[in-house]
PDB file of N, CA and C in Angstrom:
ATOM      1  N   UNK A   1    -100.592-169.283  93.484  1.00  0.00           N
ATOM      2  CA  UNK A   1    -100.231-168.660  94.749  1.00  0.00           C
ATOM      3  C   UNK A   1     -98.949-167.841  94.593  1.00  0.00           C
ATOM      4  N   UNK A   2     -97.818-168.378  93.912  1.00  0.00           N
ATOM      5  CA  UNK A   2     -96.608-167.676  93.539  1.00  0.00           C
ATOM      6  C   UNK A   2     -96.825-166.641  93.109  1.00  0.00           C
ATOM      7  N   UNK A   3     -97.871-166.643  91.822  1.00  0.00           N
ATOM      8  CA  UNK A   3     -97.669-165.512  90.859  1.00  0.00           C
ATOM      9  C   UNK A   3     -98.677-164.294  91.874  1.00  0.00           C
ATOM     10  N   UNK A   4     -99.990-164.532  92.998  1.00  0.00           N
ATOM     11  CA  UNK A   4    -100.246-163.767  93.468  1.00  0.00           C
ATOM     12  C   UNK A   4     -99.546-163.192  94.668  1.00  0.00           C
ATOM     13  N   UNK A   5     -98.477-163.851  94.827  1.00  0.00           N
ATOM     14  CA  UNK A   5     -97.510-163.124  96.424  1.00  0.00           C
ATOM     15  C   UNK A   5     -96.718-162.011  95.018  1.00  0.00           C
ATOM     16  N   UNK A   6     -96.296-162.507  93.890  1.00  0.00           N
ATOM     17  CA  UNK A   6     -95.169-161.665  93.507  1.00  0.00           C
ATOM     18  C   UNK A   6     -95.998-160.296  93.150  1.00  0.00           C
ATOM     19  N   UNK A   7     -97.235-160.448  92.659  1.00  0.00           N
ATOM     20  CA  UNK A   7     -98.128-159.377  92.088  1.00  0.00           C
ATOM     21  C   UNK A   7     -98.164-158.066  93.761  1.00  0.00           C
ATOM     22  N   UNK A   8     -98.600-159.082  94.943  1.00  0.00           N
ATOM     23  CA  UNK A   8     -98.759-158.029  95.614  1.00  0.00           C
ATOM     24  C   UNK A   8     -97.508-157.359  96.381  1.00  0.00           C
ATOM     25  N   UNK A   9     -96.161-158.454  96.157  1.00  0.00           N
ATOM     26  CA  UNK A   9     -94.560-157.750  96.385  1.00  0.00           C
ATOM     27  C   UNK A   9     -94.582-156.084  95.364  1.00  0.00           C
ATOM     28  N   UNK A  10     -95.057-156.683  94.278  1.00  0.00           N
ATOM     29  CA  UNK A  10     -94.571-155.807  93.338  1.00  0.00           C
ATOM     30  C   UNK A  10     -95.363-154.867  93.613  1.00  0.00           C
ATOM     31  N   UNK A  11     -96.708-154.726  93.615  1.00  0.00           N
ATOM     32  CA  UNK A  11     -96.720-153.607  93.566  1.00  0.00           C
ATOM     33  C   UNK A  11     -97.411-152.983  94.783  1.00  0.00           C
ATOM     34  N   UNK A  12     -97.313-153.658  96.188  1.00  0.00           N
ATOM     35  CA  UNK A  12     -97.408-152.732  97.318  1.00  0.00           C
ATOM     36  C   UNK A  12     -95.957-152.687  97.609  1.00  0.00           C
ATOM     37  N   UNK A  13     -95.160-153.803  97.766  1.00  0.00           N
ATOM     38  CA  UNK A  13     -93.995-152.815  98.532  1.00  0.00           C
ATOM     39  C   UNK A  13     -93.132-152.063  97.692  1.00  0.00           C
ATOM     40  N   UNK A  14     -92.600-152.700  96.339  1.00  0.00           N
ATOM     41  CA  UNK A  14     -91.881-151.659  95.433  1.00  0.00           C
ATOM     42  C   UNK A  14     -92.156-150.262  95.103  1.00  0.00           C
ATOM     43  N   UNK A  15     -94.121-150.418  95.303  1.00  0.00           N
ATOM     44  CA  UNK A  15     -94.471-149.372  94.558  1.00  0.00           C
ATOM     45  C   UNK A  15     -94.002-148.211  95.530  1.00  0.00           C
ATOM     46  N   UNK A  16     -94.240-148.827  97.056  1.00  0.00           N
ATOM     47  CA  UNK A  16     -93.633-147.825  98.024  1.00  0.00           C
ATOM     48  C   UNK A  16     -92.475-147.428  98.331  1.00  0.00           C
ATOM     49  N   UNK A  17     -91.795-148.329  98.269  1.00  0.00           N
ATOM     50  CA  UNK A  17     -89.772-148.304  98.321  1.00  0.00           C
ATOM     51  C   UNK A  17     -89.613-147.027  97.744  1.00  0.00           C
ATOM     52  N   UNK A  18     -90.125-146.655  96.615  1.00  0.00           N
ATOM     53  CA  UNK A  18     -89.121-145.101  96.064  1.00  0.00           C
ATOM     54  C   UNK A  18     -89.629-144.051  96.604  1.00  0.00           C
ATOM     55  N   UNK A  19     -91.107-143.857  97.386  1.00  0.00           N
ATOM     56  CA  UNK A  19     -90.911-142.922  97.950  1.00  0.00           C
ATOM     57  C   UNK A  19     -90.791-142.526  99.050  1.00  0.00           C
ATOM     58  N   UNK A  20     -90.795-143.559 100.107  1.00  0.00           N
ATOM     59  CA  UNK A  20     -90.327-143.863 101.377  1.00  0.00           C
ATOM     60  C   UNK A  20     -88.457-143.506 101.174  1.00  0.00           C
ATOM     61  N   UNK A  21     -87.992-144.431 100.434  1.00  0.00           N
ATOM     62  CA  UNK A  21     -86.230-144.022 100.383  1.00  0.00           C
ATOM     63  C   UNK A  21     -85.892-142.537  99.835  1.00  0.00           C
ATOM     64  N   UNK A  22     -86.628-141.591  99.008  1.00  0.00           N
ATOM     65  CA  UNK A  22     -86.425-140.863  98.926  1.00  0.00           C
ATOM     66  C   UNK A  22     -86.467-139.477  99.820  1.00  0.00           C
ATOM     67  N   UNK A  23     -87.723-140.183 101.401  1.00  0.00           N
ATOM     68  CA  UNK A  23     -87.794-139.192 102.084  1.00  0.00           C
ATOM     69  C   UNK A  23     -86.925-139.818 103.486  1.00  0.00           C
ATOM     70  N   UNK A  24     -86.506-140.843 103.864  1.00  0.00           N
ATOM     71  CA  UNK A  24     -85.843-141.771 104.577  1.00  0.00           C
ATOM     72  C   UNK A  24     -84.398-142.077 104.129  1.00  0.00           C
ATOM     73  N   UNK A  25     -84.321-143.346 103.358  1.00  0.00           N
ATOM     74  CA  UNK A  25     -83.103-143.881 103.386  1.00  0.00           C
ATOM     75  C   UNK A  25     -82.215-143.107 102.407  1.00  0.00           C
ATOM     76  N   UNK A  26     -82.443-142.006 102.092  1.00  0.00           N
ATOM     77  CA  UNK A  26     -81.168-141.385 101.120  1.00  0.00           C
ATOM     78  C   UNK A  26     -80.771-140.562 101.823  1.00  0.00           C
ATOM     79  N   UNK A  27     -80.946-140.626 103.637  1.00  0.00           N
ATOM     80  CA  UNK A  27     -80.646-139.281 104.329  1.00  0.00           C
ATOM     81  C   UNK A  27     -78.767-140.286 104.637  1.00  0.00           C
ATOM     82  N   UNK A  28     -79.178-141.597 104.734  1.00  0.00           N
ATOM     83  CA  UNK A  28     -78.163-142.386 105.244  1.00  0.00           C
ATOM     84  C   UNK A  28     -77.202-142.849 103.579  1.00  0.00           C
ATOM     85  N   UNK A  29     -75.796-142.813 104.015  1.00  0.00           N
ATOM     86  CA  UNK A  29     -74.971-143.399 102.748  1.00  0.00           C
ATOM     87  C   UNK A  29     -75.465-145.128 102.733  1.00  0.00           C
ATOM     88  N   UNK A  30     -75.149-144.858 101.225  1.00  0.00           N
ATOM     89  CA  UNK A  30     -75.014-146.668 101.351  1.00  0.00           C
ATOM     90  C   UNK A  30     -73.859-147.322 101.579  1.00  0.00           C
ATOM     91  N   UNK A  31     -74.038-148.610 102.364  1.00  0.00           N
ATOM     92  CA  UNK A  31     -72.504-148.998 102.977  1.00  0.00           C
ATOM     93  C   UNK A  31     -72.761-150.436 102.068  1.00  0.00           C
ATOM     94  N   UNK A  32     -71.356-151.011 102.687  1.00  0.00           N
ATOM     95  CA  UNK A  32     -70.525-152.284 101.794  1.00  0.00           C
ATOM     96  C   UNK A  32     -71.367-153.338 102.190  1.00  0.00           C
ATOM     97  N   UNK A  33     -71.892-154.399 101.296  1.00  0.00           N
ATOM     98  CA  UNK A  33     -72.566-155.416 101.391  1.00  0.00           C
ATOM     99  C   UNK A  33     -74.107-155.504 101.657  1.00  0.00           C
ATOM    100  N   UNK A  34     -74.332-154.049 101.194  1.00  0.00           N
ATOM    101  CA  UNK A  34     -76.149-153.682 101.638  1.00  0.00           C
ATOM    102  C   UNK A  34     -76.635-153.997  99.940  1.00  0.00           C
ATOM    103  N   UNK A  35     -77.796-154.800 100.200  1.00  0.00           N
ATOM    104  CA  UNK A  35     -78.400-154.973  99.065  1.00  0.00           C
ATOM    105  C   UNK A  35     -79.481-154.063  98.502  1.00  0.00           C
ATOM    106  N   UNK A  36     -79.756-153.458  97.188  1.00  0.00           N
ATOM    107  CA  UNK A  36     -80.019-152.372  96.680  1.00  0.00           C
ATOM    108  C   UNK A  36     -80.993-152.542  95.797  1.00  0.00           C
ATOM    109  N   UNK A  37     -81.820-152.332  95.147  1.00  0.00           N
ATOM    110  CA  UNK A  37     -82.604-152.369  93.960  1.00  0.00           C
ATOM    111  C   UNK A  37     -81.662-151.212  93.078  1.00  0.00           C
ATOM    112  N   UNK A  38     -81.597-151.620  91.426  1.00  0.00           N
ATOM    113  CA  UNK A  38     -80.525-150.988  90.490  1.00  0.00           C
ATOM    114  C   UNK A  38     -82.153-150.549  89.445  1.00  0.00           C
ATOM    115  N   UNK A  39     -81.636-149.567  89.513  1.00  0.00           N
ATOM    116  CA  UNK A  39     -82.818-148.539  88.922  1.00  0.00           C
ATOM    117  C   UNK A  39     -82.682-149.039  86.847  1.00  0.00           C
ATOM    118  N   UNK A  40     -83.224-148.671  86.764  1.00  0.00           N
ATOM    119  CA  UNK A  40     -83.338-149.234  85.315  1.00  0.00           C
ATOM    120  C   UNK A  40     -84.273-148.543  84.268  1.00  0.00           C
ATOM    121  N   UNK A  41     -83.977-147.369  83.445  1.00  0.00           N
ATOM    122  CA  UNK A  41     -84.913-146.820  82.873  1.00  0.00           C
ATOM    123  C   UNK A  41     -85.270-147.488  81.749  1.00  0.00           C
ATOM    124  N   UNK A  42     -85.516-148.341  81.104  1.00  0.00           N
ATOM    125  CA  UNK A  42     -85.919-149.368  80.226  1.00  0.00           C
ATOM    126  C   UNK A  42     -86.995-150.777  80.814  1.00  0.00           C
ATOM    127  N   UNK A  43     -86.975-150.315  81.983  1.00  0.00           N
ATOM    128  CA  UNK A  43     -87.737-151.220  83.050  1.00  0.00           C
ATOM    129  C   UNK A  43     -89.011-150.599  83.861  1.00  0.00           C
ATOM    130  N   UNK A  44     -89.818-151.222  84.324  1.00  0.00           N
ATOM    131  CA  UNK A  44     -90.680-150.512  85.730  1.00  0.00           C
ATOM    132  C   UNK A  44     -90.142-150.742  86.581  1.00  0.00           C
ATOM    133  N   UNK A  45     -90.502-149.949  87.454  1.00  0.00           N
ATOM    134  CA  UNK A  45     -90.129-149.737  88.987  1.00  0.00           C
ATOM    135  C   UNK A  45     -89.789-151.719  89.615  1.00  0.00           C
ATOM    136  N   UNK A  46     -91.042-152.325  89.234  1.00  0.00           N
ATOM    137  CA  UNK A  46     -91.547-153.638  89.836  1.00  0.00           C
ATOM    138  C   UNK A  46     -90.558-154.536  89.086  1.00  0.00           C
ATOM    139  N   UNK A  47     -89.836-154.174  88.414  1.00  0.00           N
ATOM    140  CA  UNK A  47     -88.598-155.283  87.387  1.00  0.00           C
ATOM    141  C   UNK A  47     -87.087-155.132  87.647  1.00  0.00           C
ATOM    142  N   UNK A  48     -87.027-154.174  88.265  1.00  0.00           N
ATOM    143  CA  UNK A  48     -85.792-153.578  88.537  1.00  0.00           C
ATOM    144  C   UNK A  48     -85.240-155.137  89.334  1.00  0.00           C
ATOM    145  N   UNK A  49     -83.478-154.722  89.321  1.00  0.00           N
ATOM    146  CA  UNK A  49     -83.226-155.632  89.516  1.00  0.00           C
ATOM    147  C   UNK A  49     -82.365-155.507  90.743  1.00  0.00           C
ATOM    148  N   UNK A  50     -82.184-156.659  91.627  1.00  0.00           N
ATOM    149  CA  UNK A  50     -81.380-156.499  93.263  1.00  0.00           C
ATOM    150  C   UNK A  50     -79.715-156.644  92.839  1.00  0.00           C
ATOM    151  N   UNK A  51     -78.873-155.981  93.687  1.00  0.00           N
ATOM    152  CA  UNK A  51     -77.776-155.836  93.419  1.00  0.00           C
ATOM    153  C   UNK A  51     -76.946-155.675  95.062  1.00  0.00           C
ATOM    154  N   UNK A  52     -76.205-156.631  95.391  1.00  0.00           N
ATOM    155  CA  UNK A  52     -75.091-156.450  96.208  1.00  0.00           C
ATOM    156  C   UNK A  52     -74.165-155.455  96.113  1.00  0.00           C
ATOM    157  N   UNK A  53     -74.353-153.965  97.002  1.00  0.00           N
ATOM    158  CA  UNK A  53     -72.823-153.389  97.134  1.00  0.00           C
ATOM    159  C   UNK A  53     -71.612-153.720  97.363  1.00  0.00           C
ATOM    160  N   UNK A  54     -70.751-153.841  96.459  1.00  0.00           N
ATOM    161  CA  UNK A  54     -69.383-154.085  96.756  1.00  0.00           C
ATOM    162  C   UNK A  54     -68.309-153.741  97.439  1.00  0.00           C
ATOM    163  N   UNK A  55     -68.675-152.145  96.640  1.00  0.00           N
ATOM    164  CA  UNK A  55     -67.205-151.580  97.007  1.00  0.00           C
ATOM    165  C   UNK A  55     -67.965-150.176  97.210  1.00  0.00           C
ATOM    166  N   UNK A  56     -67.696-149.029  97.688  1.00  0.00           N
ATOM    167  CA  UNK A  56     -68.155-148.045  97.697  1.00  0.00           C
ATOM    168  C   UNK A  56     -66.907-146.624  98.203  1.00  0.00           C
ATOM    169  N   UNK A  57     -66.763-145.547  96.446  1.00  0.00           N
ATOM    170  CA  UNK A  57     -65.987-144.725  96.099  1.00  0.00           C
ATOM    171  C   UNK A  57     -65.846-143.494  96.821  1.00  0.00           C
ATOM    172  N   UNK A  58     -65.568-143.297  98.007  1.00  0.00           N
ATOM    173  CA  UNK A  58     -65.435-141.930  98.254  1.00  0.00           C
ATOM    174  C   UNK A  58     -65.192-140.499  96.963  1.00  0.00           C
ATOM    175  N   UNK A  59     -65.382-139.503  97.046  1.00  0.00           N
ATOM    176  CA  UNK A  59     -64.965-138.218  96.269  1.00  0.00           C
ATOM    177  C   UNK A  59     -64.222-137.611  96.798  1.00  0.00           C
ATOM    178  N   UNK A  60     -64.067-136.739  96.162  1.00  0.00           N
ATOM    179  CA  UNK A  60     -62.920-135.678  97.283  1.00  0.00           C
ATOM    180  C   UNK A  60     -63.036-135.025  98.151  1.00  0.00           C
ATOM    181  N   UNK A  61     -64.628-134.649  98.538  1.00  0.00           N
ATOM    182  CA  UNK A  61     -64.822-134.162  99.687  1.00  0.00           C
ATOM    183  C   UNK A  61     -65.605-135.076 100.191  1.00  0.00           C
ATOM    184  N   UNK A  62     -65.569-136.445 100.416  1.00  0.00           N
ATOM    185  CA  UNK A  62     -65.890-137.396 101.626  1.00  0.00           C
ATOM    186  C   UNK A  62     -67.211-138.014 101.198  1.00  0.00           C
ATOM    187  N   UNK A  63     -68.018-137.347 100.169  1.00  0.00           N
ATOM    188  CA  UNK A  63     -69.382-138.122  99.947  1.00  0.00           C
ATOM    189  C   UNK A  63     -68.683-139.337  99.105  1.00  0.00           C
ATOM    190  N   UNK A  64     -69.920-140.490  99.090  1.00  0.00           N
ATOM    191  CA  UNK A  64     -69.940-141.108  98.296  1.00  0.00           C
ATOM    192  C   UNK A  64     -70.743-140.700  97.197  1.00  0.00           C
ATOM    193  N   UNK A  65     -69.692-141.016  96.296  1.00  0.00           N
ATOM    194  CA  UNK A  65     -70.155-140.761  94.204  1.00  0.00           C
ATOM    195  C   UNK A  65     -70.820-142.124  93.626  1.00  0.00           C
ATOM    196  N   UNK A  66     -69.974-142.959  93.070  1.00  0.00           N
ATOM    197  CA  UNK A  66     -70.013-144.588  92.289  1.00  0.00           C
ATOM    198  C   UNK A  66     -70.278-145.293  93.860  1.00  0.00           C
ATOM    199  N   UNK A  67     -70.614-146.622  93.247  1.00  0.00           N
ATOM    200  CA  UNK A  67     -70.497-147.795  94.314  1.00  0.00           C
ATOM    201  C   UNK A  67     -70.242-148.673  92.990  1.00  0.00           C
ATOM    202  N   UNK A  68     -69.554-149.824  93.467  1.00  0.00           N
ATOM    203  CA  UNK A  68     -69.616-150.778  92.638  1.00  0.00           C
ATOM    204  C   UNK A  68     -70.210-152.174  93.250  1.00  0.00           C
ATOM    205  N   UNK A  69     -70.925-152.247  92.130  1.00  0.00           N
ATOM    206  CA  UNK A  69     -72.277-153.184  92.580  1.00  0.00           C
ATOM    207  C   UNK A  69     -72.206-155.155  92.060  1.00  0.00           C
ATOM    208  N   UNK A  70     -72.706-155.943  92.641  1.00  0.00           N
ATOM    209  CA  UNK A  70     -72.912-157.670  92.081  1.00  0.00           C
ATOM    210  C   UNK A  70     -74.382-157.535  91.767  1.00  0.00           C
ATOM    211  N   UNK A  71     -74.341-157.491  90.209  1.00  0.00           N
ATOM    212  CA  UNK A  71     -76.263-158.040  90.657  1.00  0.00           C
ATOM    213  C   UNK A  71     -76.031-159.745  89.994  1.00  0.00           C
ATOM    214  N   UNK A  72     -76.976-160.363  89.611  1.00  0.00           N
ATOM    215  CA  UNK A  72     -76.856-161.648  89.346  1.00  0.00           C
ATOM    216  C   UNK A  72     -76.101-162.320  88.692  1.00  0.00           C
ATOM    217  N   UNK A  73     -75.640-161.715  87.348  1.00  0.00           N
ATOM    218  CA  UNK A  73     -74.845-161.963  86.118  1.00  0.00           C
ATOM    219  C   UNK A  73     -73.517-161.037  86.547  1.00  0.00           C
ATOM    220  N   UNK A  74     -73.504-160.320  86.635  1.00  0.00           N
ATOM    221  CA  UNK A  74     -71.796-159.118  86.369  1.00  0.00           C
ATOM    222  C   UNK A  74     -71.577-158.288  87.552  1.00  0.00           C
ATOM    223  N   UNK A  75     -70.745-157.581  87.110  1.00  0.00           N
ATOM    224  CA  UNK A  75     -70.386-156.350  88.348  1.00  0.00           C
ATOM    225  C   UNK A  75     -70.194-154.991  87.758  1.00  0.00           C
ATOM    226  N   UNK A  76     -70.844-154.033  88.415  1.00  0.00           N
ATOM    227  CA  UNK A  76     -71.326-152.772  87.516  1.00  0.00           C
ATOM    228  C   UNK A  76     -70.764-151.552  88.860  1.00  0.00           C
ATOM    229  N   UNK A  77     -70.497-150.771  87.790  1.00  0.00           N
ATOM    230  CA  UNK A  77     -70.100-149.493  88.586  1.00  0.00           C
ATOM    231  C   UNK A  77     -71.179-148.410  88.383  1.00  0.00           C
ATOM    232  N   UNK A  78     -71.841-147.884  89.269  1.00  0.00           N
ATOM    233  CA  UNK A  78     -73.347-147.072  89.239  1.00  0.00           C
ATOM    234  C   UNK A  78     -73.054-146.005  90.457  1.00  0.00           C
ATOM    235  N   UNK A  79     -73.337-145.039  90.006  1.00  0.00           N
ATOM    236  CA  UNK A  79     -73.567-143.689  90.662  1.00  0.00           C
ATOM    237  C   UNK A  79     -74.827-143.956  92.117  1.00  0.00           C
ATOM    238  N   UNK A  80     -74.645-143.813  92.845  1.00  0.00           N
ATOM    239  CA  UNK A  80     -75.711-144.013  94.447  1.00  0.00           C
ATOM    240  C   UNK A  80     -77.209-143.565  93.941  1.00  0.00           C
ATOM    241  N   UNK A  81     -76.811-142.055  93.113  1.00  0.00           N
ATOM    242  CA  UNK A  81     -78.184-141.898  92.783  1.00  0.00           C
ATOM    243  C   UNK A  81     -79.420-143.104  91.967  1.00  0.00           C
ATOM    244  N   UNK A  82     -78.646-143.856  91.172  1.00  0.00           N
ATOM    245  CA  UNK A  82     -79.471-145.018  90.769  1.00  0.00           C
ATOM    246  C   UNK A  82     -79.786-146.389  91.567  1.00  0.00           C
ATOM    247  N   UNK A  83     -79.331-146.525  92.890  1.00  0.00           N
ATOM    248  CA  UNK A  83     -79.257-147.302  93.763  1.00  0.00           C
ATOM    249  C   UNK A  83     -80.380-147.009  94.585  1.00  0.00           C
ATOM    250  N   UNK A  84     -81.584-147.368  95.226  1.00  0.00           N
ATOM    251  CA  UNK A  84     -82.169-147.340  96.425  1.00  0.00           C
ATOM    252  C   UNK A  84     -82.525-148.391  97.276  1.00  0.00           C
ATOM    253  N   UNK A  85     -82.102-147.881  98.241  1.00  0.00           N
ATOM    254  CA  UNK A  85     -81.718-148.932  99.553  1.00  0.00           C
ATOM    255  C   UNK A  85     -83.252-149.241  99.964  1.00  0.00           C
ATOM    256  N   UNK A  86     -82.985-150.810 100.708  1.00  0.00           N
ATOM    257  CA  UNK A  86     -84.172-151.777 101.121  1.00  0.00           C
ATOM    258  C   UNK A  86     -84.667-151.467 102.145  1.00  0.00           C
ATOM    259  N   UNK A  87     -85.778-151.442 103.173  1.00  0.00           N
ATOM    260  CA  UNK A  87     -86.171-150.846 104.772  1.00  0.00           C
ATOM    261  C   UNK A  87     -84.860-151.734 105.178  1.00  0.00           C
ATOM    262  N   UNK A  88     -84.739-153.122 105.395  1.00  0.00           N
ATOM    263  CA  UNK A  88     -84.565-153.867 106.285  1.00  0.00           C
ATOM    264  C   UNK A  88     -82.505-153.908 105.672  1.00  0.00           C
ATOM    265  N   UNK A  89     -81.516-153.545 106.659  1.00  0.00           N
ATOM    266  CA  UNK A  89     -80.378-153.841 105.992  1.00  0.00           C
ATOM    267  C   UNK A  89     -80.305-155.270 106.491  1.00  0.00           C
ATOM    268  N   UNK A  90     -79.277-155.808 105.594  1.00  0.00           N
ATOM    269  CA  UNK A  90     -78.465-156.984 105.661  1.00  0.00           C
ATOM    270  C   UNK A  90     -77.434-157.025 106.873  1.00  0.00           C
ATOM    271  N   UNK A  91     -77.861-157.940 108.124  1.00  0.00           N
ATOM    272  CA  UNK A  91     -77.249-158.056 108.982  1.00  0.00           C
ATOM    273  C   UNK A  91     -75.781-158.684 108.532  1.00  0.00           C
ATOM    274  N   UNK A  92     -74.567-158.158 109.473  1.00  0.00           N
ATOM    275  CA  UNK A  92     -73.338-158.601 108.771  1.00  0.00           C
ATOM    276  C   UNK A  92     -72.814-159.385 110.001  1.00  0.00           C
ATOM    277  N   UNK A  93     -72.365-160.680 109.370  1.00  0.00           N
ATOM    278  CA  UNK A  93     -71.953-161.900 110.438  1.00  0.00           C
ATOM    279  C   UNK A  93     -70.404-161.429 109.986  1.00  0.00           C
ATOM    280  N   UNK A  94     -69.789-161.564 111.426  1.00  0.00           N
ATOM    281  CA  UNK A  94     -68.345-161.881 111.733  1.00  0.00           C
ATOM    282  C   UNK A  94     -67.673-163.090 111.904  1.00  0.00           C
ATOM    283  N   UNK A  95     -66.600-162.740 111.063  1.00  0.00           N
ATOM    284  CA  UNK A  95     -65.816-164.823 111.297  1.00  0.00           C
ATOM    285  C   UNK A  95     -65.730-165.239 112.683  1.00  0.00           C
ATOM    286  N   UNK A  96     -66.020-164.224 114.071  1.00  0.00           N
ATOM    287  CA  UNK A  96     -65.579-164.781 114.957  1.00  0.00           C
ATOM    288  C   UNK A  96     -66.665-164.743 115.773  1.00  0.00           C
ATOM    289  N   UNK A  97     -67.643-164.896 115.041  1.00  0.00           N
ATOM    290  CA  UNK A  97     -69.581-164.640 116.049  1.00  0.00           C
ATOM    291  C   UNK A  97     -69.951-166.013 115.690  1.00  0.00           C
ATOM    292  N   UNK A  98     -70.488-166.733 116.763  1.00  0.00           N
ATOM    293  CA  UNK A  98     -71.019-167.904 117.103  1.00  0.00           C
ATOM    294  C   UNK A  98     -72.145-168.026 116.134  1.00  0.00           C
ATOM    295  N   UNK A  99     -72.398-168.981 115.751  1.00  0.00           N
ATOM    296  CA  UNK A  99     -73.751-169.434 114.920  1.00  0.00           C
ATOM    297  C   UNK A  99     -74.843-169.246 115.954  1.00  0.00           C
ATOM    298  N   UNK A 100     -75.887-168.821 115.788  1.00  0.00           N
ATOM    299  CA  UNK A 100     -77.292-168.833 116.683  1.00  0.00           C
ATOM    300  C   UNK A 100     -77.823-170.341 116.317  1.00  0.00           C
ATOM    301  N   UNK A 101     -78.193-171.273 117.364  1.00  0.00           N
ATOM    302  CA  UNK A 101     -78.788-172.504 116.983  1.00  0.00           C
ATOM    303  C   UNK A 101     -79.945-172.383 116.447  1.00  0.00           C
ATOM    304  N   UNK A 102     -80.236-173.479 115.622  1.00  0.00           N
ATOM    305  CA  UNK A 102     -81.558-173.742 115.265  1.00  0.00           C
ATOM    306  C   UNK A 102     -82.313-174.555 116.218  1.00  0.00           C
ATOM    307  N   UNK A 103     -83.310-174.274 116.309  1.00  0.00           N
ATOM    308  CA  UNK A 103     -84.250-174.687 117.045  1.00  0.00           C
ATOM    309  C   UNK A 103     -85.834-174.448 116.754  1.00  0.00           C
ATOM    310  N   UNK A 104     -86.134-175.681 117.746  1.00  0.00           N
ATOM    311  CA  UNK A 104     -88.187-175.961 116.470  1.00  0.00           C
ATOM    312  C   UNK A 104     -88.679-175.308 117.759  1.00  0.00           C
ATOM    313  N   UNK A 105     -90.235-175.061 117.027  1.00  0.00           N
ATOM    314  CA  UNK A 105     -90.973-174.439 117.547  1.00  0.00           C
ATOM    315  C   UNK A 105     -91.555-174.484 119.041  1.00  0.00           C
ATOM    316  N   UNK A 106     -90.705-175.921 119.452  1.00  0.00           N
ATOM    317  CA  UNK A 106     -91.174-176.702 121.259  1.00  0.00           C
ATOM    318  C   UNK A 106     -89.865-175.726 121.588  1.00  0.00           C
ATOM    319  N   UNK A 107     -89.000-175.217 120.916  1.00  0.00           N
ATOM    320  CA  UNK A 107     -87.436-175.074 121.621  1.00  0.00           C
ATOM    321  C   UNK A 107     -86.798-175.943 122.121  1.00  0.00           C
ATOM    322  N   UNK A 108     -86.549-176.663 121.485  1.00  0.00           N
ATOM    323  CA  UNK A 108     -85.183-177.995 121.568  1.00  0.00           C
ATOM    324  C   UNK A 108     -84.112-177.380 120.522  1.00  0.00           C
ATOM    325  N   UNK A 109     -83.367-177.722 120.173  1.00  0.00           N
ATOM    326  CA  UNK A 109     -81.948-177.375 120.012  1.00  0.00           C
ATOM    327  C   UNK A 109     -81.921-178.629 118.741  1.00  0.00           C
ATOM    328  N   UNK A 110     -82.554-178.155 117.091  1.00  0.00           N
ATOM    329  CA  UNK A 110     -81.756-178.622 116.111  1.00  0.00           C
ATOM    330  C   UNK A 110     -80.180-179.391 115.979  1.00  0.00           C
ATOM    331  N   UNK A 111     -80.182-180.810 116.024  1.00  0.00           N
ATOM    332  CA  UNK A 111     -78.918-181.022 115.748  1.00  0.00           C
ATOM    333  C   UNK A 111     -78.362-181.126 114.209  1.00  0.00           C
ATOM    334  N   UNK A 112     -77.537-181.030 113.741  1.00  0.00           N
ATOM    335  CA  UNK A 112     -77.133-180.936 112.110  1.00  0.00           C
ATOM    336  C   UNK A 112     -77.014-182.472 111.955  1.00  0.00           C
ATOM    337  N   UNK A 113     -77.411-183.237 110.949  1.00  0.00           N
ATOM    338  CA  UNK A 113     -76.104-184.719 110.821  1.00  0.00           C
ATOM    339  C   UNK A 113     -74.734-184.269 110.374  1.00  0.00           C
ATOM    340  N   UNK A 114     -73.994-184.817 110.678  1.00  0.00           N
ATOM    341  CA  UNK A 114     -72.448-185.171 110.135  1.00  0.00           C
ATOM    342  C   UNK A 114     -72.505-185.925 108.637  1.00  0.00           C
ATOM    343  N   UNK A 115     -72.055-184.975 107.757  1.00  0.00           N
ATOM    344  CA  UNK A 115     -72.368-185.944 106.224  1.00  0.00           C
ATOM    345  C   UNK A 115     -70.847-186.185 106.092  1.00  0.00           C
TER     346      UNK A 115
END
């Protein structure tokens, strides 16, 4: 079952990601903490690997050039052009935004234990 969800990840939605972002999400910059697929010419499209934006380099006239990226192992400095962004961004929680409760499917209100 694993190996057939990853077969049809790979190659319906990846296969679509590059050309959907190329007519879509490269109209928008990439911002700080958006997670990315890191292009890889020694790789297929379907192997490439996910990478956390870090930091992201302005130029001198205001575009972004480099971003510097987390993928699993290290931290890499990569040009945007080898970066393409995911449909769905990474919602960003604030230290001062309430947790949303958990709650089951009747809607009762998950309590945590105290460990």
């Amino acid at each position: 079952l694993l190996q057939t969800l990853r077969s049809q990840f790979r190659s319906q939605y990846l296969g679509q990601l590059r050309q959907q972002s190329s007519k879509i999400y490269n109209t928008q910059p990439i911002k700080f903490d958006e997670i990315v697929l890191l292009e890889d010419n020694n790789k297929r499209r379907s192997y490439w690997n996910l990478a956390r934006v870090l930091k992201v380099i302005p130029g001198p006239e205001g575009q972004i050039r480099p971003a510097l990226i987390k993928t699993e192992n290290s931290e890499l400095l990569r040009p945007v052009q080898r970066l393409y962004r995911q449909e769905l961004e990474t919602p960003v929680v604030k230290p001062g935004d309430e947790p949303i409760p958990l709650t089951t499917s009747s809607g009762r209100v998950v309590k945590t234990p105290a460990k």
